[in-house]
Protein backbone atom coordinates (compact mmCIF):
# COMPACT_ATOMS: atom_id res chain seq x y z
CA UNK A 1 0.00 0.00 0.00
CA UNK A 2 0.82 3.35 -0.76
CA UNK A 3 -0.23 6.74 0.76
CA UNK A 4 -0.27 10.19 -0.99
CA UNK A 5 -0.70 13.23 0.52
CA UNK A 6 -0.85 16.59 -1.39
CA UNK A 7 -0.68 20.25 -0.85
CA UNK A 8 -0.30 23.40 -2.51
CA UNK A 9 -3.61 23.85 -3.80
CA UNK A 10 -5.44 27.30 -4.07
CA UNK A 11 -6.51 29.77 -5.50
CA UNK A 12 -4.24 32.12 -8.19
CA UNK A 13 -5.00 34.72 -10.58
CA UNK A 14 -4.33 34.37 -14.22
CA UNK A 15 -0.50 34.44 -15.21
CA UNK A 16 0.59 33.65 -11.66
CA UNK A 17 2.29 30.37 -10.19
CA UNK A 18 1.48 27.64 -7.84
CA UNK A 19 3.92 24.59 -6.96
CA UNK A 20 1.99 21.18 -5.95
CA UNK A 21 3.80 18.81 -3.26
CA UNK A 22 2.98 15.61 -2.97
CA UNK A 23 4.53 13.02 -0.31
CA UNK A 24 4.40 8.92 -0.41
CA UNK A 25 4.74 6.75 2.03
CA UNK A 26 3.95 3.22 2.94
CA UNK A 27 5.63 0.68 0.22
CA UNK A 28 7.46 3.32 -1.34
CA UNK A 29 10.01 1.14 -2.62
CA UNK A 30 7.74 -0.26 -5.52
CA UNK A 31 6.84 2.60 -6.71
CA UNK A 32 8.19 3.17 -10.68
CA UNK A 33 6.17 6.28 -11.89
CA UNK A 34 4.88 9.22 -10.45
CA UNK A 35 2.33 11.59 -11.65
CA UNK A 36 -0.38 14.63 -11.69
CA UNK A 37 -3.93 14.24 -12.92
CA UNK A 38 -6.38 16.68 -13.03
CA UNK A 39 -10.20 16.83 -13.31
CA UNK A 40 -12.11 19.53 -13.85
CA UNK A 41 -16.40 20.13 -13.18
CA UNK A 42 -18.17 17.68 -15.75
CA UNK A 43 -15.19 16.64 -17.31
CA UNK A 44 -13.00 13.26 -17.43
CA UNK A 45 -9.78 13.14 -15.49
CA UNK A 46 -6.75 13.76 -17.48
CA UNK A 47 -3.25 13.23 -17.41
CA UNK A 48 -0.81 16.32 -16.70
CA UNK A 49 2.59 15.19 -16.29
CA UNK A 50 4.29 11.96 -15.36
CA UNK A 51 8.01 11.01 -14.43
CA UNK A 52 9.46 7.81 -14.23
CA UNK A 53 11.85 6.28 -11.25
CA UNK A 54 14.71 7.23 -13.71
CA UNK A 55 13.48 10.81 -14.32
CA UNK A 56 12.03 10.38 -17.71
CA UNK A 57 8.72 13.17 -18.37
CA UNK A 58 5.91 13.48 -20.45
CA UNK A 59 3.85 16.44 -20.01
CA UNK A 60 -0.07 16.60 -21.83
CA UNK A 61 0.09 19.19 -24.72
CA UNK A 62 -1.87 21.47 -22.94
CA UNK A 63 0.49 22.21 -20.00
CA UNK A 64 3.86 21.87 -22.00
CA UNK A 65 6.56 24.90 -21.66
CA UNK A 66 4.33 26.09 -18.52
CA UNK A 67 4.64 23.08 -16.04
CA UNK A 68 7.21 21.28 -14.84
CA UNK A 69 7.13 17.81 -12.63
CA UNK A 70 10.02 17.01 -10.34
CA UNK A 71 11.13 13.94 -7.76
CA UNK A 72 12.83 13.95 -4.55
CA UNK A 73 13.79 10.38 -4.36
CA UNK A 74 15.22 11.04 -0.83
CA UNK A 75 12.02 12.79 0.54
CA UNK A 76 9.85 10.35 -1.48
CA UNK A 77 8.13 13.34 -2.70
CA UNK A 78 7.03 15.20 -6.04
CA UNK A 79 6.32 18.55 -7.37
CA UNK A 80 4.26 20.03 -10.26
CA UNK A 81 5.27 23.91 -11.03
CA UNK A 82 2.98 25.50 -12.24
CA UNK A 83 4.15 28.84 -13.84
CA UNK A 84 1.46 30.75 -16.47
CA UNK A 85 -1.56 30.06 -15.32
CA UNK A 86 -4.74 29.68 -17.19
CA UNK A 87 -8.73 29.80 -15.81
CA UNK A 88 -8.63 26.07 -17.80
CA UNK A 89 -6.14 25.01 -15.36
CA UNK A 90 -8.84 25.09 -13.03
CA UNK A 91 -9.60 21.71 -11.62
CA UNK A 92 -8.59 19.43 -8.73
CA UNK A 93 -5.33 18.08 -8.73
CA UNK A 94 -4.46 14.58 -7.98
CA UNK A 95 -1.41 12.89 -7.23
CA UNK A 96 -0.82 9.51 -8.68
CA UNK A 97 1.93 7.01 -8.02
CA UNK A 98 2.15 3.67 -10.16
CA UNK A 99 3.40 0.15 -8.85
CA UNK A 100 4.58 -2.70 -10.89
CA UNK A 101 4.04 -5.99 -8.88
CA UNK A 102 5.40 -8.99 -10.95
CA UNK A 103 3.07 -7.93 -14.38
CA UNK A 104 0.29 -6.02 -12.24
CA UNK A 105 0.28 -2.63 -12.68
CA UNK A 106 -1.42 -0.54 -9.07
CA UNK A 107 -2.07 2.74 -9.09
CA UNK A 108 -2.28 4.42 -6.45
CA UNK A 109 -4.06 8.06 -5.60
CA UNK A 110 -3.89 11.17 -3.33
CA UNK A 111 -6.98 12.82 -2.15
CA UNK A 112 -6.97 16.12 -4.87
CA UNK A 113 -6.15 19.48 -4.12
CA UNK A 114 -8.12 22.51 -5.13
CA UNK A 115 -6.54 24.87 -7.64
CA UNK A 116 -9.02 27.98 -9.15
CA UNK A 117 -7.50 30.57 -10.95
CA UNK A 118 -9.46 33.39 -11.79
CA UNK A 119 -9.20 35.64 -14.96
């Protein structure tokens, strides 16, 4: 099992910055991947930005050149920066952290943070 706990939510005008924290613990030690999702009101929840145990990254289009996802193996933690900010950011954030257990994949998921920003 693995627990994720996020902060950093809020709420941000248009053009400002936010960072996102989000700390693991439990069976941290099988955890490969490490991500952001988002959902907004009415609307699917989508990928933002992954990175791998090796520091790989894949952002979604949408976010690319204005976010940036980060690890700190030692803390067990990551980070989404959020620089540029757009009203369609708006959505709750949730941190996601990926297992591979012989060919089983297990996600794993915080409990969303808030982030509004107004135009």
């Amino acid at each position: 099992q693995v627990q994720l706990v996020e902060s950093g939510g809020g709420l941000v005008q248009a053009g400002g910055s936010l960072r996102l924290s989000c700390a693991a613990s439990g069976s941290i030690f099988s955890i490969n991947d490490m991500g952001w999702y988002r959902q907004a009101p009415g609307k699917q929840r989508e990928l933002v930005a992954r990175i791998t145990s090796g520091g790989s990254v894949n952002y979604a289009d949408s976010v690319k050149g204005r976010f940036t996802i980060s690890r700190d193996n030692a803390k067990n933690t990551v980070y989404l920066q959020m620089n540029s900010l757009k009203p369609e950011d708006t959505a709750v954030y949730y941190c996601n952290a990926r297992r591979k257990i012989l060919v089983t994949l297990i996600d794993s998921w915080g409990q969303g943070t808030q982030v509004t920003v107004s135009s």
